[in-house]
N, C-alpha and C. Protein backbone atom coordinates (compact mmCIF):
# COMPACT_ATOMS: atom_id res chain seq x y z
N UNK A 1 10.15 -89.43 78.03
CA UNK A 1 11.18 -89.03 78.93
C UNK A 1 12.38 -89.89 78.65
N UNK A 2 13.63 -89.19 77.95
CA UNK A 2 14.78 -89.84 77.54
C UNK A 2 14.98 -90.83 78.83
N UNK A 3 15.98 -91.30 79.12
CA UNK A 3 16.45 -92.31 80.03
C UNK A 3 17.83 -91.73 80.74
N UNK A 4 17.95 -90.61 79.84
CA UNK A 4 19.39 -90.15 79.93
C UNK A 4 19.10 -88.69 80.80
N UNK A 5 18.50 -88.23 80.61
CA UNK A 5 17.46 -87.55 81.42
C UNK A 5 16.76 -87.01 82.97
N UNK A 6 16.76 -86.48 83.58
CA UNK A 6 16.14 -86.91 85.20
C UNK A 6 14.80 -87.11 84.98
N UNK A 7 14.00 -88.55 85.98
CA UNK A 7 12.86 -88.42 85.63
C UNK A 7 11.89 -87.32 86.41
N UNK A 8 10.60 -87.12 86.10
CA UNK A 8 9.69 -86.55 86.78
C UNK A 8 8.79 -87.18 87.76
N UNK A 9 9.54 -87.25 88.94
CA UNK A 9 9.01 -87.96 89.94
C UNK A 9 9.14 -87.42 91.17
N UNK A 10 8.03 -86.51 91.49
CA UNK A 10 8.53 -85.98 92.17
C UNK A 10 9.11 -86.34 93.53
N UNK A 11 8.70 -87.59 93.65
CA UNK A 11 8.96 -88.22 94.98
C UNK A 11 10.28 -88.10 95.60
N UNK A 12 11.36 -88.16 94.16
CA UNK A 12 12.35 -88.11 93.87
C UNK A 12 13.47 -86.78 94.12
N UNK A 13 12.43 -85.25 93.67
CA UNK A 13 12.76 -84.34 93.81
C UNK A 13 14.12 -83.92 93.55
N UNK A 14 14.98 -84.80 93.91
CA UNK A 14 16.51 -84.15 93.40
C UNK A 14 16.78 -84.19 91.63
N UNK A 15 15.74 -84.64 91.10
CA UNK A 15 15.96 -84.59 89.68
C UNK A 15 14.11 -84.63 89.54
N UNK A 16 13.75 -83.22 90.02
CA UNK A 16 12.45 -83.49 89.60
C UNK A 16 11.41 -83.35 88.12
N UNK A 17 11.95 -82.68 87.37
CA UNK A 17 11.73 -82.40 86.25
C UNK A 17 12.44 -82.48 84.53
N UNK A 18 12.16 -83.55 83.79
CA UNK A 18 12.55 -83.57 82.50
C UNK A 18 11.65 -84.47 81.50
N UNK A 19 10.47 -83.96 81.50
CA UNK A 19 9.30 -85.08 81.53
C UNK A 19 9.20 -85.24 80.04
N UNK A 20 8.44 -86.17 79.52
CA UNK A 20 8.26 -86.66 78.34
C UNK A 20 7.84 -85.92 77.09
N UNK A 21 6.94 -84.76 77.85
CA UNK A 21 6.68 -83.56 76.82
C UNK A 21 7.49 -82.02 77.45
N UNK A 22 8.19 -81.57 76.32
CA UNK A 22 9.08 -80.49 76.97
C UNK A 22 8.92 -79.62 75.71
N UNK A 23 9.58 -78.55 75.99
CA UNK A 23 9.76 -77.62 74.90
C UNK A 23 11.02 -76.48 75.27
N UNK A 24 11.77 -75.84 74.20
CA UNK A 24 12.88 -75.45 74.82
C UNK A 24 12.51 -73.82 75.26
N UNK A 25 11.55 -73.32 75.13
CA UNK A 25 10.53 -72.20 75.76
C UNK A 25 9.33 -72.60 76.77
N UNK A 26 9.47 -71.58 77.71
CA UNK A 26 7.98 -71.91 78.31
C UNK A 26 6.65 -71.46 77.79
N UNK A 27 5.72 -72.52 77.84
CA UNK A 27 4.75 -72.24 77.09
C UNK A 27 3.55 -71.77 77.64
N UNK A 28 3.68 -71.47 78.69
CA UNK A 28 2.88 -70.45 79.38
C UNK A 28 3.55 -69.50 80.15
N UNK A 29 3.19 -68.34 80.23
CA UNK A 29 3.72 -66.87 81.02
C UNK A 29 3.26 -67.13 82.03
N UNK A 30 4.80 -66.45 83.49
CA UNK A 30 4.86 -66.44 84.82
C UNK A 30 3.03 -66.06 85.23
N UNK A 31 2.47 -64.93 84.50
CA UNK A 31 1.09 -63.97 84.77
C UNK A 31 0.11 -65.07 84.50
N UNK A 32 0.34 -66.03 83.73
CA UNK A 32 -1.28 -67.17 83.95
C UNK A 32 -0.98 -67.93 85.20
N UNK A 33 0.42 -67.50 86.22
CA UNK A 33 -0.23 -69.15 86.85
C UNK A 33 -0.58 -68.85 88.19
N UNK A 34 -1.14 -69.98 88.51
CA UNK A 34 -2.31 -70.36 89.37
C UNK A 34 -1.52 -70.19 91.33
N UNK A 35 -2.22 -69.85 92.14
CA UNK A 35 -1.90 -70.09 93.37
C UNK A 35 -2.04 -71.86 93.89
N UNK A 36 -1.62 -73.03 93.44
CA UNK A 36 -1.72 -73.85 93.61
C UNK A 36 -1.66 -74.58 94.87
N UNK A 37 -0.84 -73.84 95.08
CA UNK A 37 -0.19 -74.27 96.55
C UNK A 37 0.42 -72.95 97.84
N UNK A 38 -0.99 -72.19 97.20
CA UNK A 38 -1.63 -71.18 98.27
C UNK A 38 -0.20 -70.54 98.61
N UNK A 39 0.08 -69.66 99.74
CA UNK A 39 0.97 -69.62 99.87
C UNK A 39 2.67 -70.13 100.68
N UNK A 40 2.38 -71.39 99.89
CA UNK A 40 3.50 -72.14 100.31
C UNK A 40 3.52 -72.89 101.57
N UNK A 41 4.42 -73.67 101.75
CA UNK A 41 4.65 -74.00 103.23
C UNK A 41 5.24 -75.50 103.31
N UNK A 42 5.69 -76.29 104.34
CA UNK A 42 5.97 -77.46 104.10
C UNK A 42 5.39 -78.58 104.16
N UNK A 43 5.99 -79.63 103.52
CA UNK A 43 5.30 -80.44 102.18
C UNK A 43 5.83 -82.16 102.79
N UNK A 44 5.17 -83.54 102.70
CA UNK A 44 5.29 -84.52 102.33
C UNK A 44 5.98 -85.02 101.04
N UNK A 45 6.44 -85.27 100.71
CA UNK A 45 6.22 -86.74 99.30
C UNK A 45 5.87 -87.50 99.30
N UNK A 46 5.42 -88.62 98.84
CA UNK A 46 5.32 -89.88 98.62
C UNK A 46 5.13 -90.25 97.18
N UNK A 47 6.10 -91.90 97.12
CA UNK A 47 6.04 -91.96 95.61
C UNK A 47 5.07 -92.86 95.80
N UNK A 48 4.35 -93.47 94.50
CA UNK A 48 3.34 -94.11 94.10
C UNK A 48 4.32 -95.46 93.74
N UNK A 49 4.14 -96.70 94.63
CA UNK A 49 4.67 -97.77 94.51
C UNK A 49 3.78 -98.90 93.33
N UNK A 50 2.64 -98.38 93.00
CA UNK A 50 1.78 -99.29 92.65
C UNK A 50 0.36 -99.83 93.24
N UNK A 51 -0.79 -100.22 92.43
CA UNK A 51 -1.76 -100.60 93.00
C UNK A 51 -2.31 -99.67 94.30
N UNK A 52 -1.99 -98.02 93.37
CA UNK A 52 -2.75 -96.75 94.26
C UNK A 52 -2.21 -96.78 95.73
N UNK A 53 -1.08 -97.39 96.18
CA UNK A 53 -0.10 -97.49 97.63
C UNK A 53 0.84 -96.24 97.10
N UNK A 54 1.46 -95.46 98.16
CA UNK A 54 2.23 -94.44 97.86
C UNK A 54 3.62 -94.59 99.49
N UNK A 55 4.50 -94.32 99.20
CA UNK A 55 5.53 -94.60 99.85
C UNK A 55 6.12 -93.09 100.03
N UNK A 56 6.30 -93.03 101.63
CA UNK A 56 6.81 -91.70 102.22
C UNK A 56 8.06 -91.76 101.41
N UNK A 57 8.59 -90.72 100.96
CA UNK A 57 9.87 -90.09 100.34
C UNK A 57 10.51 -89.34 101.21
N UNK A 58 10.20 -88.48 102.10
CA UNK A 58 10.18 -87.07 102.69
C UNK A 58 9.84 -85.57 102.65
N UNK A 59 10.38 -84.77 103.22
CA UNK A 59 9.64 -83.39 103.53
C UNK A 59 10.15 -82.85 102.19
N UNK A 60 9.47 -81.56 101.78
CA UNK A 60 9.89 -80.45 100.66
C UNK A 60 8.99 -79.22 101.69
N UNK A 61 9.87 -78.64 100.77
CA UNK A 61 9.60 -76.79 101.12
C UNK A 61 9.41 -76.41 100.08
N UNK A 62 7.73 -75.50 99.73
CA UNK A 62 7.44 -75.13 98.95
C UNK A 62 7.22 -73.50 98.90
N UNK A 63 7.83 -72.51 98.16
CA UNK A 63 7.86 -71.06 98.59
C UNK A 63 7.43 -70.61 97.33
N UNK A 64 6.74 -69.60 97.48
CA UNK A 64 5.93 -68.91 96.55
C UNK A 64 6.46 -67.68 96.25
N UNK A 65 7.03 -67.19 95.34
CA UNK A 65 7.65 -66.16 94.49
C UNK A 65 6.67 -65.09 94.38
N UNK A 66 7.34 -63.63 94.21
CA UNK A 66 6.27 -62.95 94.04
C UNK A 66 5.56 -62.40 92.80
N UNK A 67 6.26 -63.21 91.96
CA UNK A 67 5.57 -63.40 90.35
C UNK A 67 4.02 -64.74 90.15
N UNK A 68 4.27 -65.08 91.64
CA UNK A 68 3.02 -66.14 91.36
C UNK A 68 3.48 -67.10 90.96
N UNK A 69 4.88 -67.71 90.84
CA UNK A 69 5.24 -69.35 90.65
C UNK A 69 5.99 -69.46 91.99
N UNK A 70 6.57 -70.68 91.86
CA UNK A 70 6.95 -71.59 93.12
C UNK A 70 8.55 -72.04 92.59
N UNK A 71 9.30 -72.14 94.02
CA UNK A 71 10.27 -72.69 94.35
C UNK A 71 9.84 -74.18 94.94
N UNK A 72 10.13 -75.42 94.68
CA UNK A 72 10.37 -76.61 95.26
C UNK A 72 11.57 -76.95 96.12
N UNK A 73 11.64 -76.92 97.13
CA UNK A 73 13.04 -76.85 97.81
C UNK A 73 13.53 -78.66 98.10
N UNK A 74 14.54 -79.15 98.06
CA UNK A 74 14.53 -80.42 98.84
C UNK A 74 15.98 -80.53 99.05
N UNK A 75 16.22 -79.99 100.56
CA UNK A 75 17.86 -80.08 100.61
C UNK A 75 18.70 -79.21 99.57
N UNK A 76 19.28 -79.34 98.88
CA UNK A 76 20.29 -78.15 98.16
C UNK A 76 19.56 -77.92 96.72
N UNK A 77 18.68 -79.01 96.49
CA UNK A 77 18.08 -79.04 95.44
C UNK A 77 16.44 -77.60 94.99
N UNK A 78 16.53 -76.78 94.28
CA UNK A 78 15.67 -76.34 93.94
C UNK A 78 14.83 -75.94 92.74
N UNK A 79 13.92 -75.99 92.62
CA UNK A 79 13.16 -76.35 90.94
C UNK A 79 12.07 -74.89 91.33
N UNK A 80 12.34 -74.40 90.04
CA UNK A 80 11.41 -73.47 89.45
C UNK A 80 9.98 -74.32 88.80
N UNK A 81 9.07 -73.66 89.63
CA UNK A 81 8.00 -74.23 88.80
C UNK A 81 6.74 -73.48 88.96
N UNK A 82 5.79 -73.69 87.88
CA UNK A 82 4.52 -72.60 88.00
C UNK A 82 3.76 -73.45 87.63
N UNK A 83 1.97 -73.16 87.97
CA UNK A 83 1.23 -73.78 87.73
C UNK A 83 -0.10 -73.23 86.75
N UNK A 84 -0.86 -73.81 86.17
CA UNK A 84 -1.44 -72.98 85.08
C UNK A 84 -3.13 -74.18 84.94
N UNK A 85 -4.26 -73.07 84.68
CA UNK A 85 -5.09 -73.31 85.04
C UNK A 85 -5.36 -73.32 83.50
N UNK A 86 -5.80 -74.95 82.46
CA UNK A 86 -5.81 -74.56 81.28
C UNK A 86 -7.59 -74.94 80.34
N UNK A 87 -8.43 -74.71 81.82
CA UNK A 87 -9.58 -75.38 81.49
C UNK A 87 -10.27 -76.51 82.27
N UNK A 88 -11.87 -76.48 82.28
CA UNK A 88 -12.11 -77.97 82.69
C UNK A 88 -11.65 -78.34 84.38
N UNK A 89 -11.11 -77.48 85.07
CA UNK A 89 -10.44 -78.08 86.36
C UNK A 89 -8.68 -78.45 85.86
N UNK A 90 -8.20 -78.41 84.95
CA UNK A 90 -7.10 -78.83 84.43
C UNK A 90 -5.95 -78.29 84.74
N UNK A 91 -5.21 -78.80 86.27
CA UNK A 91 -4.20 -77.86 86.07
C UNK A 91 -2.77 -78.41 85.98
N UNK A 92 -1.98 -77.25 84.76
CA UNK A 92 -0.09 -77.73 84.22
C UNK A 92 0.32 -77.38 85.29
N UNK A 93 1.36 -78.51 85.63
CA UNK A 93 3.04 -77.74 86.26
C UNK A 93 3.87 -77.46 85.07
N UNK A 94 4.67 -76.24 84.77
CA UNK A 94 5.64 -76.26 83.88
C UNK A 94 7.36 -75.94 85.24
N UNK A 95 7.89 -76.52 84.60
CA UNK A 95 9.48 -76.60 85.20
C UNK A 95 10.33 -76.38 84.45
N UNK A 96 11.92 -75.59 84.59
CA UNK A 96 12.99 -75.93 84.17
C UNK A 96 13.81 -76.19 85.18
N UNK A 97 14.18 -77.54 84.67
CA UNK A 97 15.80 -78.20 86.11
C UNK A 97 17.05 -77.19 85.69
N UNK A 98 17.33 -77.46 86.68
CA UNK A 98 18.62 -76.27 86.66
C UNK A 98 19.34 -77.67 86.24
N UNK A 99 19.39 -78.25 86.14
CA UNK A 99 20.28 -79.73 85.51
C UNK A 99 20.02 -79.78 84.21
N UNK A 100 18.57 -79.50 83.53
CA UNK A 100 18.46 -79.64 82.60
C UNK A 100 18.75 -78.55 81.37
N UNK A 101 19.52 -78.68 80.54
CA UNK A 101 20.05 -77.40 79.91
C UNK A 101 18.99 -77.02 78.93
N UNK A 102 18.06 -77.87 78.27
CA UNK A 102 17.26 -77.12 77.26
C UNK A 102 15.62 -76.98 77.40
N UNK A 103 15.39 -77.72 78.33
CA UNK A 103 13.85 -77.87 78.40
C UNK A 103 13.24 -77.49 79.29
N UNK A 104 11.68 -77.05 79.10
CA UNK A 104 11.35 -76.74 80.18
C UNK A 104 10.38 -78.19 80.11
N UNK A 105 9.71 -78.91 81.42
CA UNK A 105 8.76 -80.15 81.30
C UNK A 105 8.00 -79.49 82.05
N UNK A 106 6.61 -80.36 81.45
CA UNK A 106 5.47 -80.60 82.30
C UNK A 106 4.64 -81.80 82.76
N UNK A 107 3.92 -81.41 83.52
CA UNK A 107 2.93 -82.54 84.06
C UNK A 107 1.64 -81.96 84.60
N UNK A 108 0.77 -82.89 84.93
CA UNK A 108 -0.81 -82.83 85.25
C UNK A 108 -0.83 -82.63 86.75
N UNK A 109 -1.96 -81.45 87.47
CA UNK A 109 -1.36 -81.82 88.86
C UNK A 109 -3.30 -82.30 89.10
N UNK A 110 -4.34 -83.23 89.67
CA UNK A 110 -4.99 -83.09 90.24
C UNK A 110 -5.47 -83.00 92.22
N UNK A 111 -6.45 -83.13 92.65
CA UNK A 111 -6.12 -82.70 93.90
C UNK A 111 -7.67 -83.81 94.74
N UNK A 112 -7.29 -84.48 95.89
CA UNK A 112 -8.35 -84.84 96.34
C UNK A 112 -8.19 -84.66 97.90
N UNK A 113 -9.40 -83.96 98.43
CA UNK A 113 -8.83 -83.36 99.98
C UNK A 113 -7.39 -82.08 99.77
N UNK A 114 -6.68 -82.50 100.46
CA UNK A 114 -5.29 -81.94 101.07
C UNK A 114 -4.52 -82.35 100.57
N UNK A 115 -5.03 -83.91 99.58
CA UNK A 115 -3.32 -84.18 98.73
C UNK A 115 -3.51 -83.63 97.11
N UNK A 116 -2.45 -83.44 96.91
CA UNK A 116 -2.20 -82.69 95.39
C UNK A 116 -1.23 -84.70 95.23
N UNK A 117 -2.01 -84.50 93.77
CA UNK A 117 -1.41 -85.77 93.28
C UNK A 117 -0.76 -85.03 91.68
N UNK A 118 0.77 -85.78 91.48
CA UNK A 118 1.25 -85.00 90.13
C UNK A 118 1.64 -86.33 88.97
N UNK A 119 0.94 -86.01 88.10
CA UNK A 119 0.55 -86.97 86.75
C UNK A 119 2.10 -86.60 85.85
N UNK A 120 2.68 -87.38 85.59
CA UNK A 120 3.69 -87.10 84.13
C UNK A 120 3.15 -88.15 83.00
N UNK A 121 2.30 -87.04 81.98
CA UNK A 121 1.85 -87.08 80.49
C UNK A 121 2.93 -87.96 79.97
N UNK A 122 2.50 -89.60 79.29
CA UNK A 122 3.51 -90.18 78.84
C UNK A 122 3.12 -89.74 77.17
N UNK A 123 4.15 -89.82 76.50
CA UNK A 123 4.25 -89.65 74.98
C UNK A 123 3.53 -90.82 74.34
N UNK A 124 3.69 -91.60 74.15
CA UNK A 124 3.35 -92.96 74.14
C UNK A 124 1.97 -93.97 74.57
N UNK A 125 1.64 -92.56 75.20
CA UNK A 125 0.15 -93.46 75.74
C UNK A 125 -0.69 -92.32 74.99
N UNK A 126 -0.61 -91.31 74.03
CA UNK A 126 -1.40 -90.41 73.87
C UNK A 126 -2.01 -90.71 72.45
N UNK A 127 -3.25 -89.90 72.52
CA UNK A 127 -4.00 -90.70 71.00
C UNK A 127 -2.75 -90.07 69.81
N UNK A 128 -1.97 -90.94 69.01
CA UNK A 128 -0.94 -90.05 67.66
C UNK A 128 -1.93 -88.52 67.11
N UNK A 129 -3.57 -88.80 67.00
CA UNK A 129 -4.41 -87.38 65.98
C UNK A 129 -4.15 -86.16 66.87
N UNK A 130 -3.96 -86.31 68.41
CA UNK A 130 -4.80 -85.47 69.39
C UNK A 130 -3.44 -84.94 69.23
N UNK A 131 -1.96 -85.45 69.09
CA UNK A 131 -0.71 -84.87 69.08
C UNK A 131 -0.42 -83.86 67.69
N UNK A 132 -0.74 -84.42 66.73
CA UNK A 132 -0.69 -83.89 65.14
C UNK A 132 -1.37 -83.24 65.24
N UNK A 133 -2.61 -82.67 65.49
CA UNK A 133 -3.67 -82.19 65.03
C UNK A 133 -3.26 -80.26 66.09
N UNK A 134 -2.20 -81.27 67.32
CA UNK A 134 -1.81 -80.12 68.13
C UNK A 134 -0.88 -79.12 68.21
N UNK A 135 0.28 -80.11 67.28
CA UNK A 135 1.41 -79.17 66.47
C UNK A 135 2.71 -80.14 67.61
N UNK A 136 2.34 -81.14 68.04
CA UNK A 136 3.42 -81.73 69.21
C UNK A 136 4.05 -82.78 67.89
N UNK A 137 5.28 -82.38 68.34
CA UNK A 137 6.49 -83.56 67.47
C UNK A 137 6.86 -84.65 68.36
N UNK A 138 6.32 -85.81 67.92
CA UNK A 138 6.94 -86.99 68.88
C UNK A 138 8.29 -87.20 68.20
N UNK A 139 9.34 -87.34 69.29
CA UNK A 139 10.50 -87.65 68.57
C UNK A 139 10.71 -88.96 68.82
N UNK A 140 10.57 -89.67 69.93
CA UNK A 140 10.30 -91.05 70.22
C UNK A 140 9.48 -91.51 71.53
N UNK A 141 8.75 -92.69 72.29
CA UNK A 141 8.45 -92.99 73.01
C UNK A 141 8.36 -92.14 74.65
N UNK A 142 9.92 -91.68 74.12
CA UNK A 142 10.29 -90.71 75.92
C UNK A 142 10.42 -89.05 75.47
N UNK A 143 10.08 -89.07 74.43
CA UNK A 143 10.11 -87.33 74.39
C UNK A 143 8.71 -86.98 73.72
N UNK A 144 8.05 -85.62 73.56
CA UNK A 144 7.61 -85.68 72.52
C UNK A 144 7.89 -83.70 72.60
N UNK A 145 8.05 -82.92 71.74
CA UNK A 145 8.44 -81.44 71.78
C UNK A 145 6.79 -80.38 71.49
N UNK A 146 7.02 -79.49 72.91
CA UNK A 146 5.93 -78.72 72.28
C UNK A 146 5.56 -77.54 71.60
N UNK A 147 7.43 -77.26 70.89
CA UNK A 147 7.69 -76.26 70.64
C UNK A 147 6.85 -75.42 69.29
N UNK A 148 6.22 -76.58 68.45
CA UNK A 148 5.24 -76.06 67.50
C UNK A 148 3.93 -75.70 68.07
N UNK A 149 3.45 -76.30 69.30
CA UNK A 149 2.28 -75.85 69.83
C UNK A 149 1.76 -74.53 69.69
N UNK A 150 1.09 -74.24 69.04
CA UNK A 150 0.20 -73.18 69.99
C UNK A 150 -0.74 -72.85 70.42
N UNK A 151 -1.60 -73.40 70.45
CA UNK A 151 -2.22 -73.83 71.96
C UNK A 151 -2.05 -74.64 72.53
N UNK A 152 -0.95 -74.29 73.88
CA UNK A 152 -0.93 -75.33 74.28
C UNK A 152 -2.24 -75.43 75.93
N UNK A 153 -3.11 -74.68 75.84
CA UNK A 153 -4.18 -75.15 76.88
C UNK A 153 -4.99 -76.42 76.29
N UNK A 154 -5.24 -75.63 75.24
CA UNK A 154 -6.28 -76.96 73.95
C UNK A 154 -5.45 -78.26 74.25
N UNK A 155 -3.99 -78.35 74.28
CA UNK A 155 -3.43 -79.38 73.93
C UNK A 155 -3.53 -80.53 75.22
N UNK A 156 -3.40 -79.48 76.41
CA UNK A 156 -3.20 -80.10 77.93
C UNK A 156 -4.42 -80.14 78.11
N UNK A 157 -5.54 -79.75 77.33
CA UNK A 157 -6.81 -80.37 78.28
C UNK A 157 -7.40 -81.57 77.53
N UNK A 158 -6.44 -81.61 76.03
CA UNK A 158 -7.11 -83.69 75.98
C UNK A 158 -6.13 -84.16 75.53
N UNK A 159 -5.00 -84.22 76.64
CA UNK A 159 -4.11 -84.95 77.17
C UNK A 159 -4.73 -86.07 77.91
N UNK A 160 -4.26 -87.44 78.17
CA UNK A 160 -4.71 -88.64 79.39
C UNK A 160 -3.55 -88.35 80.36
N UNK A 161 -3.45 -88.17 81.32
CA UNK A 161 -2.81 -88.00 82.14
C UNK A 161 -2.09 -89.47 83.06
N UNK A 162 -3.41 -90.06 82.90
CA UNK A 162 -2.51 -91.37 83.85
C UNK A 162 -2.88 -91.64 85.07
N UNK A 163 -2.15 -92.63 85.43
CA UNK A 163 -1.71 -92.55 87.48
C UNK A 163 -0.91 -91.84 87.70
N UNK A 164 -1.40 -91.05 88.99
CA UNK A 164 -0.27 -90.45 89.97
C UNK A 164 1.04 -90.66 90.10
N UNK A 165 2.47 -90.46 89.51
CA UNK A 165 3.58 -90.63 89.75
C UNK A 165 3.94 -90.37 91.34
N UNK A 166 3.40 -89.60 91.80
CA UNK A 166 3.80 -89.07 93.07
C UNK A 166 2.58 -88.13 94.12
N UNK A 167 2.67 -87.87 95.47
CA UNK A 167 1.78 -86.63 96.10
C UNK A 167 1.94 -86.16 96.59
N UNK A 168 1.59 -85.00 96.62
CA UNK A 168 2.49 -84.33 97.74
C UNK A 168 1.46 -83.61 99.17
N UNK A 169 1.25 -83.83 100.42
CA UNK A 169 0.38 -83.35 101.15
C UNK A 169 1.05 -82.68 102.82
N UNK A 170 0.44 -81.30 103.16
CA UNK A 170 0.81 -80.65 103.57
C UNK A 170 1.61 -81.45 105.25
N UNK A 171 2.90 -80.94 105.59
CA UNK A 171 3.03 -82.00 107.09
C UNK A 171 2.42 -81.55 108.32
């Protein structure tokens, strides 16, 4: 994730999406994704301060499209995003920021109880074979492109995902 960039946090939400692996197409169709977040409704944040503690951010509004992806609402701010079921329990968020002019990003979402916790895939922490072998171009540390992918389910299900950047649970 450039620096120059908004990060993917969602805690953050006014720049929620430009994550470390992007591609300038989406790499999954509106028709694979998932009811993740049922149909919609309003939402918590909290960011992940460290040592598994998470810090209230505030409310989001989450609305469900009738193509089966999601609006993220937060104040004037709104993010397109869909979710995609790619195996294993494994499920993508894919996004494009309306800030961001070429990419679409993703991240890992898992779920324990009522909170949805959302993972951003670092470039840099991933095995180099599992990237090559996947068709992903690292361009440096904060990007890596998934525009050669094709598969990209194969690719997101041996991905490491990480700690929780953020969670989001119903208010």
């Amino acid at each position: 994730m450039r620096k120059s960039m908004p990060l993917l946090v969602v805690a953050a939400l006014s720049v929620l999406l430009s994550a470390c692996f992007t591609s300038e197409a989406p790499m999954f169709p509106a028709s694979s994704a998932v009811a993740t977040f049922g149909d919609g409704g309003r939402y918590v944040v909290f960011e992940h301060v460290g040592k598994g503690a998470f810090k209230r951010q505030g409310p989001l509004t989450v609305k469900k499209l009738s193509d089966g992806t999601y609006e993220f609402v937060r104040g004037k701010t709104v993010l397109p995003i869909s979710f995609h079921e790619v195996g294993n329990g494994v499920i993508v968020g894919q996004a494009k920021p309306n800030d961001n002019r070429n990419a679409y990003g993703y991240l890992f979402v898992t779920r324990k109880g009522a909170e949805t916790f959302l993972h951003l895939p670092q470039c840099d922490k991933q095995d180099p074979a599992v990237l090559s072998a996947n068709g992903v171009v690292y361009r440096d540390k904060w990007e890596c492109s998934l525009d050669k992918v094709s598969d990209p389910a194969k690719l997101f299900s041996a991905l490491t995902y990480g700690e929780a950047h953020s969670k989001i649970v119903p208010e």
